[in-house]
Every structure is written in C-alpha cells, then in structure tokens.
N, C-alpha and C. Protein backbone atom coordinates (compact mmCIF):
# COMPACT_ATOMS: atom_id res chain seq x y z
N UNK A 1 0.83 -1.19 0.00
CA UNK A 1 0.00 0.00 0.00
C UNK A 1 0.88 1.25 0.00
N UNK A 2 0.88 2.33 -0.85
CA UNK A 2 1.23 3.70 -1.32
C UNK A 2 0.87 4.48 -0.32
N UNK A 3 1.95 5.19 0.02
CA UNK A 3 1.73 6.22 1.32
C UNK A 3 1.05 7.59 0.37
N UNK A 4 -0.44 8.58 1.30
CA UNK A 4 -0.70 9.47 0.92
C UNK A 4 0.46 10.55 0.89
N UNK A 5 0.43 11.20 -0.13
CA UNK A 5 1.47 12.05 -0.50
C UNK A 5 0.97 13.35 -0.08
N UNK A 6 2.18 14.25 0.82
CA UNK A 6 1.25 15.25 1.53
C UNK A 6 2.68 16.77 1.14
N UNK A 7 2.14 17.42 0.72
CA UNK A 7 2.52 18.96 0.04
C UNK A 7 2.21 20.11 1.32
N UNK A 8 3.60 20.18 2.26
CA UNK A 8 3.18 21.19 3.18
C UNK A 8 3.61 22.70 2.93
N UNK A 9 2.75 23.86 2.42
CA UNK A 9 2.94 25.18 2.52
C UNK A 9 3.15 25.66 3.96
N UNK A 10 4.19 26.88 3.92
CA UNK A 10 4.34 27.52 4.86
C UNK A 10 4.97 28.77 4.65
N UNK A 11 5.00 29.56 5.49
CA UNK A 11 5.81 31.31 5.36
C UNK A 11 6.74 31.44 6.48
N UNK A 12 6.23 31.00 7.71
CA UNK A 12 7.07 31.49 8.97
C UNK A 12 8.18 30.05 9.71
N UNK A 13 7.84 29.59 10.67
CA UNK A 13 9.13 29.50 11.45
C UNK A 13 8.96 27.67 11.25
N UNK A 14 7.84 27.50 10.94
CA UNK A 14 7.71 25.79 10.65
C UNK A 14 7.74 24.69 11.27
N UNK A 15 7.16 25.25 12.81
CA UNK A 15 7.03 24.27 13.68
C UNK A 15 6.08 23.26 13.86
N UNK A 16 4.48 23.34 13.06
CA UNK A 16 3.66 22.59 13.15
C UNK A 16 4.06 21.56 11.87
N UNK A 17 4.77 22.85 10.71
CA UNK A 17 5.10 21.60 9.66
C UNK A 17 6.26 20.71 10.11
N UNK A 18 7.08 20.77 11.11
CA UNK A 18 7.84 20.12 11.84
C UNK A 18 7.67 19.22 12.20
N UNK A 19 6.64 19.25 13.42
CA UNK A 19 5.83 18.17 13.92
C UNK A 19 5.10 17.27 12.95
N UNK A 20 4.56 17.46 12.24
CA UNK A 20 3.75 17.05 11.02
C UNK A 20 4.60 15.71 10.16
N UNK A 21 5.76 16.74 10.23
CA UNK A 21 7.07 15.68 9.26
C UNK A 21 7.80 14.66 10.14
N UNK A 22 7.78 14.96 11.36
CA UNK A 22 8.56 13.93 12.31
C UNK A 22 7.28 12.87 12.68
N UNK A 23 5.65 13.08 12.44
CA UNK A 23 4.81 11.83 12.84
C UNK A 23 4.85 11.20 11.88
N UNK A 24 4.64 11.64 10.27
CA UNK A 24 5.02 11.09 9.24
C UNK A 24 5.81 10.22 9.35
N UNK A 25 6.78 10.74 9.72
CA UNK A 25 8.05 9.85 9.82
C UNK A 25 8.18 8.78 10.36
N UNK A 26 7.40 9.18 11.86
CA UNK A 26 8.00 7.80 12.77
C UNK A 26 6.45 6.80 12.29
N UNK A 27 5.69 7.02 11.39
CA UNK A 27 4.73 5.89 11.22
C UNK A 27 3.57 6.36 11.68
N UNK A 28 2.99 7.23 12.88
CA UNK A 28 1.70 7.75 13.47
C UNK A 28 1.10 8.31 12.30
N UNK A 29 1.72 8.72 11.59
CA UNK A 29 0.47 9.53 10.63
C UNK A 29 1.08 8.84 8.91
N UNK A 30 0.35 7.63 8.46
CA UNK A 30 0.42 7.17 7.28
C UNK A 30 0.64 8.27 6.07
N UNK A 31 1.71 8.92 5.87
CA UNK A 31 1.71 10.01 4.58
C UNK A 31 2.89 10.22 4.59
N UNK A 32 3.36 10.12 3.57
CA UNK A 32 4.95 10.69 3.09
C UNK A 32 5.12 12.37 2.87
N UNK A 33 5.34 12.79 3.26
CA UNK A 33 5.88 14.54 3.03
C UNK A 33 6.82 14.49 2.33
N UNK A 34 6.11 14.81 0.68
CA UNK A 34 7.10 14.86 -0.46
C UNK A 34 7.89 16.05 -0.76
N UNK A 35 7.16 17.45 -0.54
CA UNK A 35 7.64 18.75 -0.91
C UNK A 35 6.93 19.68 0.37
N UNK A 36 7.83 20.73 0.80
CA UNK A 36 7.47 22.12 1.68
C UNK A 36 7.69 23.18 0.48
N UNK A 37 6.80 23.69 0.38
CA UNK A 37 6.60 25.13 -0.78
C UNK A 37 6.47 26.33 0.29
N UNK A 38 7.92 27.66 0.50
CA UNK A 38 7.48 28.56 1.36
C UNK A 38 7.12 29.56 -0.08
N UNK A 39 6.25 30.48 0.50
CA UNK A 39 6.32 32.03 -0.03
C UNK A 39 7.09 33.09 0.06
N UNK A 40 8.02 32.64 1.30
CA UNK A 40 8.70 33.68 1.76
C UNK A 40 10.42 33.08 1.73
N UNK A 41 11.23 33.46 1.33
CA UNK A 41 12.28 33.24 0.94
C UNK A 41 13.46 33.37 2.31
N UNK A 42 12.92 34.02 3.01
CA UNK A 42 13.67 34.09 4.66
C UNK A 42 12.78 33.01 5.87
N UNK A 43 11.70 32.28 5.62
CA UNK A 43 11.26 31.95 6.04
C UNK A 43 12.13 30.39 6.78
N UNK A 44 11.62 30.63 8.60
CA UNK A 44 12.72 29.90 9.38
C UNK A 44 12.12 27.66 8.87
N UNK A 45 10.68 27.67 7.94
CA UNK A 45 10.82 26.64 8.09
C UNK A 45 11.12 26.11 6.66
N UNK A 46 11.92 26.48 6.18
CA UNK A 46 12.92 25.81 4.53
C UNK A 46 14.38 24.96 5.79
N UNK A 47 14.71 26.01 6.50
CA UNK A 47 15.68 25.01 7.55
C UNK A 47 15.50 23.93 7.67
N UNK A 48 13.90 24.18 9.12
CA UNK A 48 13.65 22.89 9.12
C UNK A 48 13.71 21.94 8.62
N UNK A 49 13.00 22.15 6.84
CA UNK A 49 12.83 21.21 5.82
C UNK A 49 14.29 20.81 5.61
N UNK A 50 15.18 21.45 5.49
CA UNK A 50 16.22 20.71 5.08
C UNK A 50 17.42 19.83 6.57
N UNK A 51 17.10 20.43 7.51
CA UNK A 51 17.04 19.61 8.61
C UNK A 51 16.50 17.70 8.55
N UNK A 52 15.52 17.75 8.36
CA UNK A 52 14.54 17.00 8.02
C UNK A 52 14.92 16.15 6.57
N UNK A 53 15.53 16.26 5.88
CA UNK A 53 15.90 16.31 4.80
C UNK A 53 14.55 15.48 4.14
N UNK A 54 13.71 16.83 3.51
CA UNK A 54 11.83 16.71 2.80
C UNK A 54 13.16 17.82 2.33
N UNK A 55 12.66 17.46 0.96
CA UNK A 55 12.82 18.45 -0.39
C UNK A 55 12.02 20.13 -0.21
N UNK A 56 12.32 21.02 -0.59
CA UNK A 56 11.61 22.36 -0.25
C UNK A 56 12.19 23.18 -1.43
N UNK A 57 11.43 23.99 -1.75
CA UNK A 57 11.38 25.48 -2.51
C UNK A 57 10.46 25.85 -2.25
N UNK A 58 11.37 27.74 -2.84
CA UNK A 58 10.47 28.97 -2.82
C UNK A 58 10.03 29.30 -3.64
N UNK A 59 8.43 29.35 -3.66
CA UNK A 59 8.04 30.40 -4.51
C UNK A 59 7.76 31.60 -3.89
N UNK A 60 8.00 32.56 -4.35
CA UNK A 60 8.23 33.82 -3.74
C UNK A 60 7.05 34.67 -4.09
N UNK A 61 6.11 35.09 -3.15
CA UNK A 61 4.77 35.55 -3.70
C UNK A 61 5.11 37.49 -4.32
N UNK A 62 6.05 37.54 -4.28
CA UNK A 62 6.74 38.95 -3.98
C UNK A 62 7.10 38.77 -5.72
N UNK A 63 7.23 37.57 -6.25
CA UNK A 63 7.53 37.68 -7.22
C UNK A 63 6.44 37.89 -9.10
N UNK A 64 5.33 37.53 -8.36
CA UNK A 64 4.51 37.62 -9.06
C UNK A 64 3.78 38.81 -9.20
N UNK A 65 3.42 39.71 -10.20
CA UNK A 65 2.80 40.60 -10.57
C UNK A 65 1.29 40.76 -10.02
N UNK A 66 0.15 39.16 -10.07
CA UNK A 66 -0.71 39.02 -9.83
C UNK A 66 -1.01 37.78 -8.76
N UNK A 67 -1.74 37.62 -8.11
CA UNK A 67 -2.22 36.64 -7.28
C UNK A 67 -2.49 35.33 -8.10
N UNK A 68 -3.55 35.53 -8.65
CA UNK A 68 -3.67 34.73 -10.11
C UNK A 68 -2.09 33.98 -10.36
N UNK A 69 -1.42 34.63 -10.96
CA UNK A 69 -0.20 34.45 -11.42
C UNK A 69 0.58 33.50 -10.64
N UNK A 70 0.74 33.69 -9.31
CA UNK A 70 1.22 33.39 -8.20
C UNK A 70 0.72 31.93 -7.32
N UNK A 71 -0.75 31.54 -7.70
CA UNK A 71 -1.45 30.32 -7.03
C UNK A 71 -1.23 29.65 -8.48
N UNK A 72 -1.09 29.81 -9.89
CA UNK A 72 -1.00 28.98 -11.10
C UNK A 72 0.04 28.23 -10.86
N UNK A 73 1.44 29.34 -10.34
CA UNK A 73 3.01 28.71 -10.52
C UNK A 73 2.72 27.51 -8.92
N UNK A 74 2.45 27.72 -8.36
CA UNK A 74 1.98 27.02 -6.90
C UNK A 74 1.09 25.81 -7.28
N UNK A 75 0.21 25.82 -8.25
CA UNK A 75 -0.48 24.90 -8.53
C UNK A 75 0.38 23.56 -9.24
N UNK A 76 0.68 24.29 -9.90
CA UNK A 76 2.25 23.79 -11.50
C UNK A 76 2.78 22.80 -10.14
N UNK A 77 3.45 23.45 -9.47
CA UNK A 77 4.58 22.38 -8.32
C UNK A 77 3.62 21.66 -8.22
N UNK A 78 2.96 21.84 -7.24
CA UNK A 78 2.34 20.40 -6.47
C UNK A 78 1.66 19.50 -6.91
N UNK A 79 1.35 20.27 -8.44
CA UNK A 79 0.57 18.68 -9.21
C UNK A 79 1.76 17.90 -10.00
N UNK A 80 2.76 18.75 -9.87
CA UNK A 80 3.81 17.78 -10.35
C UNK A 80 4.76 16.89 -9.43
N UNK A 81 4.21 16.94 -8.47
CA UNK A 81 4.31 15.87 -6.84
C UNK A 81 3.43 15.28 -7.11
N UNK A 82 2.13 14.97 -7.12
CA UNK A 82 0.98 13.96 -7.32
C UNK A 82 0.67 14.07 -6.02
N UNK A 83 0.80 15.04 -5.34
CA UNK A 83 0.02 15.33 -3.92
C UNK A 83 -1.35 14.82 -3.79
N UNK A 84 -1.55 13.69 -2.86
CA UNK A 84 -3.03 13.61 -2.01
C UNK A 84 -3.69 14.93 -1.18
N UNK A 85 -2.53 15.29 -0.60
CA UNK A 85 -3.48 16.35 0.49
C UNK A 85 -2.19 17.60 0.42
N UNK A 86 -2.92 18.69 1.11
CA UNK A 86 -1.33 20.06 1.03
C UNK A 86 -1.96 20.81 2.24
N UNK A 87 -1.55 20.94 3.58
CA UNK A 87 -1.58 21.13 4.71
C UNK A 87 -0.84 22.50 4.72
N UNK A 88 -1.67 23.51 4.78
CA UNK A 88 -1.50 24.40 5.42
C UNK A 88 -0.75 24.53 6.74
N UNK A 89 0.45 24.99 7.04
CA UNK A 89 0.90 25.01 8.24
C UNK A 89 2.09 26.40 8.34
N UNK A 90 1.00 27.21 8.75
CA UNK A 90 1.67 28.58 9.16
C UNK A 90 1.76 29.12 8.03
N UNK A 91 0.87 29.32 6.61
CA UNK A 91 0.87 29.82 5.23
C UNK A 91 -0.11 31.05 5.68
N UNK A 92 1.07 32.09 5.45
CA UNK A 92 0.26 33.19 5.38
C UNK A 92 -0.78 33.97 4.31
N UNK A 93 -0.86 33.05 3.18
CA UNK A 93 -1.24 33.65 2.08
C UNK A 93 -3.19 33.54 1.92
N UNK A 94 -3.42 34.36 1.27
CA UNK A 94 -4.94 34.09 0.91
C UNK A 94 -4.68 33.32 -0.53
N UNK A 95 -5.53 32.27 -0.75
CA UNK A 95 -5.40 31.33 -1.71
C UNK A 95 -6.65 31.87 -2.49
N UNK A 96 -6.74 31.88 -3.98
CA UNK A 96 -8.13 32.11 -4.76
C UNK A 96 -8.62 31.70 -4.95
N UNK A 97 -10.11 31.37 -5.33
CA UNK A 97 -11.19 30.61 -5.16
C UNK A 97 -11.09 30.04 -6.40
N UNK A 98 -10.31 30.28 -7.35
CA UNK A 98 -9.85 29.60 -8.66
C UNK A 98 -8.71 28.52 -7.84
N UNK A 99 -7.59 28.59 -7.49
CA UNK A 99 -6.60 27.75 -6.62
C UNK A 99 -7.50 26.92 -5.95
N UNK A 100 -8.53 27.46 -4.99
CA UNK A 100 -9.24 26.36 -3.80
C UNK A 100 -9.89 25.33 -4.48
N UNK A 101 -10.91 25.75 -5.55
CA UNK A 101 -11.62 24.76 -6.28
C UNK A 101 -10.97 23.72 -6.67
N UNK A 102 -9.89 23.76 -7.23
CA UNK A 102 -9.01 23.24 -8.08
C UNK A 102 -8.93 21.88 -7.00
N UNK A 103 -8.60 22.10 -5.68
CA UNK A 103 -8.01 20.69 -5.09
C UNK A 103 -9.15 21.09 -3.73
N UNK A 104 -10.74 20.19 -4.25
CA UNK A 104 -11.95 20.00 -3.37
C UNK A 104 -11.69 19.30 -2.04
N UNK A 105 -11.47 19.19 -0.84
CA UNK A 105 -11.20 18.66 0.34
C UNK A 105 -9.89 18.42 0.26
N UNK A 106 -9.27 18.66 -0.21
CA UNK A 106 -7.46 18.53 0.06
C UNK A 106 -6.79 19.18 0.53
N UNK A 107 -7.11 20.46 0.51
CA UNK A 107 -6.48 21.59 1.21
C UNK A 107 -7.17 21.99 2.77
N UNK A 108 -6.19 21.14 3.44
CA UNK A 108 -6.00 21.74 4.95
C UNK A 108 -5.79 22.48 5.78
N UNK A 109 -6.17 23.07 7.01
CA UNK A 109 -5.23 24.41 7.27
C UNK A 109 -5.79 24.47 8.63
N UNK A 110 -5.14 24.76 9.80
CA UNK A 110 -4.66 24.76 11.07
C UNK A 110 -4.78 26.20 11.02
N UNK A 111 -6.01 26.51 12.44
CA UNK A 111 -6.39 27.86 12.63
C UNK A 111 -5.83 27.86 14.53
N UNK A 112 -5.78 29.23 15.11
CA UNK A 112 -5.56 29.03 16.10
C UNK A 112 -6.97 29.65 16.77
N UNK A 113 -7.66 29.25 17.08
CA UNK A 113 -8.99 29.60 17.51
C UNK A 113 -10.00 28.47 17.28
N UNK A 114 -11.23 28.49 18.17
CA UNK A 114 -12.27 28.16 18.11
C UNK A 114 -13.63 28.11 16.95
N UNK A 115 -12.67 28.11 15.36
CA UNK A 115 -13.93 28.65 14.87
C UNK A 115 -15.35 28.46 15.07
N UNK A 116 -16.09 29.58 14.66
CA UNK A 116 -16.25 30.37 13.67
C UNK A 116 -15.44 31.83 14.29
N UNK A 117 -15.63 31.42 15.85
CA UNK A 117 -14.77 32.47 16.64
C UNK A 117 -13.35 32.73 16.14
N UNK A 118 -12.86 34.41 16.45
CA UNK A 118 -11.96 34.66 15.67
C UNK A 118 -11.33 34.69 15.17
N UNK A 119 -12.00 34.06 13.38
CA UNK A 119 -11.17 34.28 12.26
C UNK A 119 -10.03 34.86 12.36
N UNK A 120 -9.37 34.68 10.88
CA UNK A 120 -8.03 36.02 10.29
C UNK A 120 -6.51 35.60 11.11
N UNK A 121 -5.49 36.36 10.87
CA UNK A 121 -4.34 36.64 11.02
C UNK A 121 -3.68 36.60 12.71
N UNK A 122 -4.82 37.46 13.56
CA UNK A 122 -4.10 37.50 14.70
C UNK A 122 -5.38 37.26 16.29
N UNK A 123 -5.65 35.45 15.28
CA UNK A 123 -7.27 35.55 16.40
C UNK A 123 -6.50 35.10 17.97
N UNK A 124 -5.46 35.00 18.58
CA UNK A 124 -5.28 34.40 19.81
C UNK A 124 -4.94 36.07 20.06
N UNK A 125 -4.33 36.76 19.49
CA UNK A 125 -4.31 38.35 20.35
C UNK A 125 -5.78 39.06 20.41
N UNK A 126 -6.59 38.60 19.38
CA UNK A 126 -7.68 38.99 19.33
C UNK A 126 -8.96 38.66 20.89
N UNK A 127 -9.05 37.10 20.74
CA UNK A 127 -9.33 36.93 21.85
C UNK A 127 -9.08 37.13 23.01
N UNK A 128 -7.77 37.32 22.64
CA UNK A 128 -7.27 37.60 24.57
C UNK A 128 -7.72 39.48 24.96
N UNK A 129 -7.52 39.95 23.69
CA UNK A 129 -8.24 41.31 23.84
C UNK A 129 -9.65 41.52 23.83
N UNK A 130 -10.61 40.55 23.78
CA UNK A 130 -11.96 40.21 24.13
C UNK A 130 -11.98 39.78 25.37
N UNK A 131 -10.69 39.45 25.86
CA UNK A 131 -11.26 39.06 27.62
C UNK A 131 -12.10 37.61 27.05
N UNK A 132 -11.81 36.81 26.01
CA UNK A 132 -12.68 35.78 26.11
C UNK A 132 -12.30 34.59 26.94
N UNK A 133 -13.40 33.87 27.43
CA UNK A 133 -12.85 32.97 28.50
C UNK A 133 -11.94 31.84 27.73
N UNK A 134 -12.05 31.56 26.75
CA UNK A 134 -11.79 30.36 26.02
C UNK A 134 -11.51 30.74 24.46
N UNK A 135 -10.16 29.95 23.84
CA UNK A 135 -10.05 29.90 22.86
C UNK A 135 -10.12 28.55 22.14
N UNK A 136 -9.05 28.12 21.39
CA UNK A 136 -8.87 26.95 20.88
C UNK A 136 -8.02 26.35 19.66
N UNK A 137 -8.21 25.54 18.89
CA UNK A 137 -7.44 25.67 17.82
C UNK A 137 -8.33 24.62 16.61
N UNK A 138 -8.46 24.73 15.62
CA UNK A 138 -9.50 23.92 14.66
C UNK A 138 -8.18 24.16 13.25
N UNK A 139 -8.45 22.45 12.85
CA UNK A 139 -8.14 22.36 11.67
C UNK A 139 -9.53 21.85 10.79
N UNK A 140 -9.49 22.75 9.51
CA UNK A 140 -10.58 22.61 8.92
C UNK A 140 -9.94 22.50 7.34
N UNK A 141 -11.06 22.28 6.55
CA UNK A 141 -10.62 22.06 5.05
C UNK A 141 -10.72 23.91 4.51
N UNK A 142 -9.73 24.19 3.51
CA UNK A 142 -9.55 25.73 3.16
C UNK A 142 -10.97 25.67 1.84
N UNK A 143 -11.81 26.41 1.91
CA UNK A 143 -12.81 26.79 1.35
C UNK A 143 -12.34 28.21 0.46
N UNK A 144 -13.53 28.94 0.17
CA UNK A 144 -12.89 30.10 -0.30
C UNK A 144 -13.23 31.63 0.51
N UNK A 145 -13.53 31.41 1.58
CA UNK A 145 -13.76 32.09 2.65
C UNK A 145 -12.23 32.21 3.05
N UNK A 146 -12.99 33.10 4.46
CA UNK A 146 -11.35 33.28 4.89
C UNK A 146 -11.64 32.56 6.40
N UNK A 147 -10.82 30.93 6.86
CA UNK A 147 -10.82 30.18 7.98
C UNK A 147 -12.57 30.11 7.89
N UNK A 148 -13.15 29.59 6.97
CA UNK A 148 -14.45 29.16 7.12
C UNK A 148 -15.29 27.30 6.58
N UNK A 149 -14.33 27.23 6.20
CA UNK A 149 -14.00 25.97 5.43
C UNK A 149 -14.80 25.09 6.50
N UNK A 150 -15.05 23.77 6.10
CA UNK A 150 -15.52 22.31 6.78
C UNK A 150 -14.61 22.15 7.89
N UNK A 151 -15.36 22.30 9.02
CA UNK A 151 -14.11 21.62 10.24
C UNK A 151 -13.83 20.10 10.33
N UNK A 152 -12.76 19.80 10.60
CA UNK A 152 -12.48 18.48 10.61
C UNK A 152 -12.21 17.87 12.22
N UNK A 153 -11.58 19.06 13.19
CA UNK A 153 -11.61 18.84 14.51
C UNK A 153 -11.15 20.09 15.55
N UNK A 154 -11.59 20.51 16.03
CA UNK A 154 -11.04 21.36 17.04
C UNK A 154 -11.01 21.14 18.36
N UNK A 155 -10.73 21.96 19.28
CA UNK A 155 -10.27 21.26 20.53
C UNK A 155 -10.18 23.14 21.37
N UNK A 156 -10.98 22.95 22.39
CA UNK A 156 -10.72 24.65 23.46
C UNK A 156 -9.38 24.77 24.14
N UNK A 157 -9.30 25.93 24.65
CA UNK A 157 -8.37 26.29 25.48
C UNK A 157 -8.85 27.14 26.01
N UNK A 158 -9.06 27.02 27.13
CA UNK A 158 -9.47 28.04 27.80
C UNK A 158 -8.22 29.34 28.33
N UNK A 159 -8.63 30.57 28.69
CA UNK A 159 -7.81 31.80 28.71
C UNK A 159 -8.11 31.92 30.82
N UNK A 160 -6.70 31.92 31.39
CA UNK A 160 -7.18 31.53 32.58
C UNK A 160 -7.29 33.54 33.04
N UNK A 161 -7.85 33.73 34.07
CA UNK A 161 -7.48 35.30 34.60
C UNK A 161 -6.10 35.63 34.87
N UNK A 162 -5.84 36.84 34.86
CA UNK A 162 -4.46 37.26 34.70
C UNK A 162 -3.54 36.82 33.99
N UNK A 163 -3.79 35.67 32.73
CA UNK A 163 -2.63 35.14 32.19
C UNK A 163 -2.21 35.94 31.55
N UNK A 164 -0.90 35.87 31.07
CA UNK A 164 -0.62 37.06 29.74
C UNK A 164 -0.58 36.47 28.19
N UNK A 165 -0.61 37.17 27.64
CA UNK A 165 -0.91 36.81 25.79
C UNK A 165 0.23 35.85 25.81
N UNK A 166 1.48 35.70 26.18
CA UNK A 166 2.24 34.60 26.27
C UNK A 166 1.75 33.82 26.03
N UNK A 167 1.31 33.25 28.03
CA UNK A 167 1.46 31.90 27.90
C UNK A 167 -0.11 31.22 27.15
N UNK A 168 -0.88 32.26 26.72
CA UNK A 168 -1.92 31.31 25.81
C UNK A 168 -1.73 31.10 25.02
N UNK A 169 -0.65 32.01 24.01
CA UNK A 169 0.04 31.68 22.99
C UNK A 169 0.92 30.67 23.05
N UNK A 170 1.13 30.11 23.72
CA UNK A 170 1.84 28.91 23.95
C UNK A 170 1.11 27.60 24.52
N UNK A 171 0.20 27.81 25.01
CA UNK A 171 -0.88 26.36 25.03
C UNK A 171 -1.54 26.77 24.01
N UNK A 172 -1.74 27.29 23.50
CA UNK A 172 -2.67 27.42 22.46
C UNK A 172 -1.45 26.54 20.89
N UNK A 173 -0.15 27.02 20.85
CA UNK A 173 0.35 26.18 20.20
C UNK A 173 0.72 24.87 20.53
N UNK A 174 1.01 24.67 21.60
CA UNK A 174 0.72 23.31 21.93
C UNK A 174 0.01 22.54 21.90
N UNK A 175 -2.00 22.74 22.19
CA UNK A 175 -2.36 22.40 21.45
C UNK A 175 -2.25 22.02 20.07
N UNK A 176 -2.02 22.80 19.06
CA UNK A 176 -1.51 22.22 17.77
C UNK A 176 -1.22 21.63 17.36
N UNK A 177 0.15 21.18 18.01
CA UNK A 177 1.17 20.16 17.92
C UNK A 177 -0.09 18.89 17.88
N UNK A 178 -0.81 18.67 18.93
CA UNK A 178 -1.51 17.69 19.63
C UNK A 178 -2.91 17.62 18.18
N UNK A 179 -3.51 18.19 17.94
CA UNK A 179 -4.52 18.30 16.92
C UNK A 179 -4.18 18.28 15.50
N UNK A 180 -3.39 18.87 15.22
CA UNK A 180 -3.17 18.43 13.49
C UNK A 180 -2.83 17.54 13.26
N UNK A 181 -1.87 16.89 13.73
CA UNK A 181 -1.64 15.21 13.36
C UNK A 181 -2.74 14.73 13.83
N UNK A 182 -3.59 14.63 14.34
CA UNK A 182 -5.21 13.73 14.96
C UNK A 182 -6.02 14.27 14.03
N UNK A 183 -6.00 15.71 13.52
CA UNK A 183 -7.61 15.89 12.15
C UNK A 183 -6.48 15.04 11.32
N UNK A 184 -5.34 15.13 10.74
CA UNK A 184 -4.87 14.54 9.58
C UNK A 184 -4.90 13.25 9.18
N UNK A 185 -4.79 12.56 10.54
CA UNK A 185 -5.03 11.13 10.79
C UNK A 185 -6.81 10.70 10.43
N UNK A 186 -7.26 11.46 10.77
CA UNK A 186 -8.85 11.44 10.62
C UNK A 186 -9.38 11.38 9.05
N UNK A 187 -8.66 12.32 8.56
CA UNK A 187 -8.57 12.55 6.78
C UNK A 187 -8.34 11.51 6.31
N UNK A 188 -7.14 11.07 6.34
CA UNK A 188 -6.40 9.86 5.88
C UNK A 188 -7.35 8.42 5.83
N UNK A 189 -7.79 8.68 7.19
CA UNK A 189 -8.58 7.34 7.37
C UNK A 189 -9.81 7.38 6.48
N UNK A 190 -10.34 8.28 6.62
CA UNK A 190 -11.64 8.67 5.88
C UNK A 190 -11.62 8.88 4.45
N UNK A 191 -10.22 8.80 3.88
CA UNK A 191 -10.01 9.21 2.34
C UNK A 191 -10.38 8.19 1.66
C-alpha cells in the first residue's frame, strides 16, 4: 500500500510543519511529506525542511505581478508531486477561489482559535483582547472564505485570569502540535 502524499505550505518559522514531518516519519500519521513550498524566501521553516531532509522550494509571492499568477506557478509544483493532500501550516497567504476549487477537500489548514470564533491573522491576540474565557485551535478544510471551510476537529483552550498573551500563545500552540496530526489522521482514514 502507497503512502498518501502530503505537500506542506508555509511562510514562517515551521514548527507545526515540523511536527507534522517527524509523525510522518515515525509511522503515526500514514503520509509521506514529499515537498514544503514557502512564499517567503527568509522563512525559518525551509531550515527545518532541510534539517529533516523533505525536499523544499520557494516560490516567492513577492515575485509575481498578480495573485492569479502566483497560485498557477503554486499549482504547476504540487501537481507535479501527485500530492493527495497540502496542509496548510503557518501559510500566510490568501489562496483564490480559482486555486481552492481546483483541489476539493485537500487543502488543509490549522487555525488558532475556536472557529467560527476569531477568524483572520491575529485571532489568539484577538481573543485575549476580548477578555474571552476560552479559545482553541481547529483544523478545517480551506474553502474560499477566509478560515471558514468544513471543520475536521477542534479542541478549546481556555484563557485563565491574569494570564498574559504569552502563555496562551503557547498552550494554544501546543495544542496544535496535539490536533493536526489527529484531524490529519482522521482525513487519511476517511479518504
């Protein structure tokens, strides 16, 4: 039996795609991690990847004129991997609803919040500036919304009194660690 072939995007420091590549690895999560595609050309998880030694390039979104332009050359790679699934992990980019269509339940993506609760870019500072009691973290399938997609699993965290944006930012990624390999595993099984 053929291991699912899994295409991880990322921009920043590449710790969930980290984790992701070391369960792969040791057998917990049935999928080979063929290619890491960053956008960002300084970005701390191409290291990782080559740490890891998973193949990686940049496409550089800085380099494209148009968005359009930019999810085509992105598309080009990963169908030339024969990718099963492409896991969002720490991809800062908005993907187009021309790109999303293209690959229907395949595209994954690891939110740090409770959705539908706060969406976007910076929902764990967000919440904690709501004073909300509880956050969380949900991996869901990327739709063409923005973090609105099919959930596949999430999991709370609650925000204790007096904590500081720290340390929720840090159970809150910890969680992570703990949930994306468990929705991915869930996918897999269900594929």
């Amino acid at each position: 039996m053929s291991l699912n072939k899994i295409v991880l995007l990322v921009s920043g420091g590449g710790t969930n795609m980290e984790n992701l590549i070391k369960r792969m690895r040791s057998g917990e999560i049935p999928a080979d991690p063929v290619l890491v595609i960053s956008n960002r050309p300084e970005a701390g998880a191409l290291d990782r990847a080559a740490l890891l030694r998973v193949p990686a390039c940049i496409i550089d979104h800085k380099q494209f004129k148009a968005r359009d332009d930019f999810d085509l050359e992105l598309s080009k790679v990963i169908d030339s991997t024969g990718a099963d699934y492409i896991c969002l992990a720490g991809f800062m980019r908005l993907l187009t609803p021309e790109f999303v269509n293209r690959y229907p339940k395949k595209l994954i993506n690891i939110h740090p919040s409770y959705l539908p609760q706060f969406p976007g870019a910076h929902s764990i500072r967000d919440a904690y500036i709501a004073k909300a009691k509880e956050t969380g973290v949900t991996v869901h399938y990327v739709d063409t919304g923005v973090d609105s997609g099919p959930i596949i699993l999430q999991k709370k965290v609650p925000i204790y009194i007096g904590e500081t944006l720290e340390a929720v930012e840090e159970r809150v990624h910890h969680m992570e660690y703990e949930i994306y390999p468990e929705a991915l595993q869930l996918v897999l099984k269900n594929s």
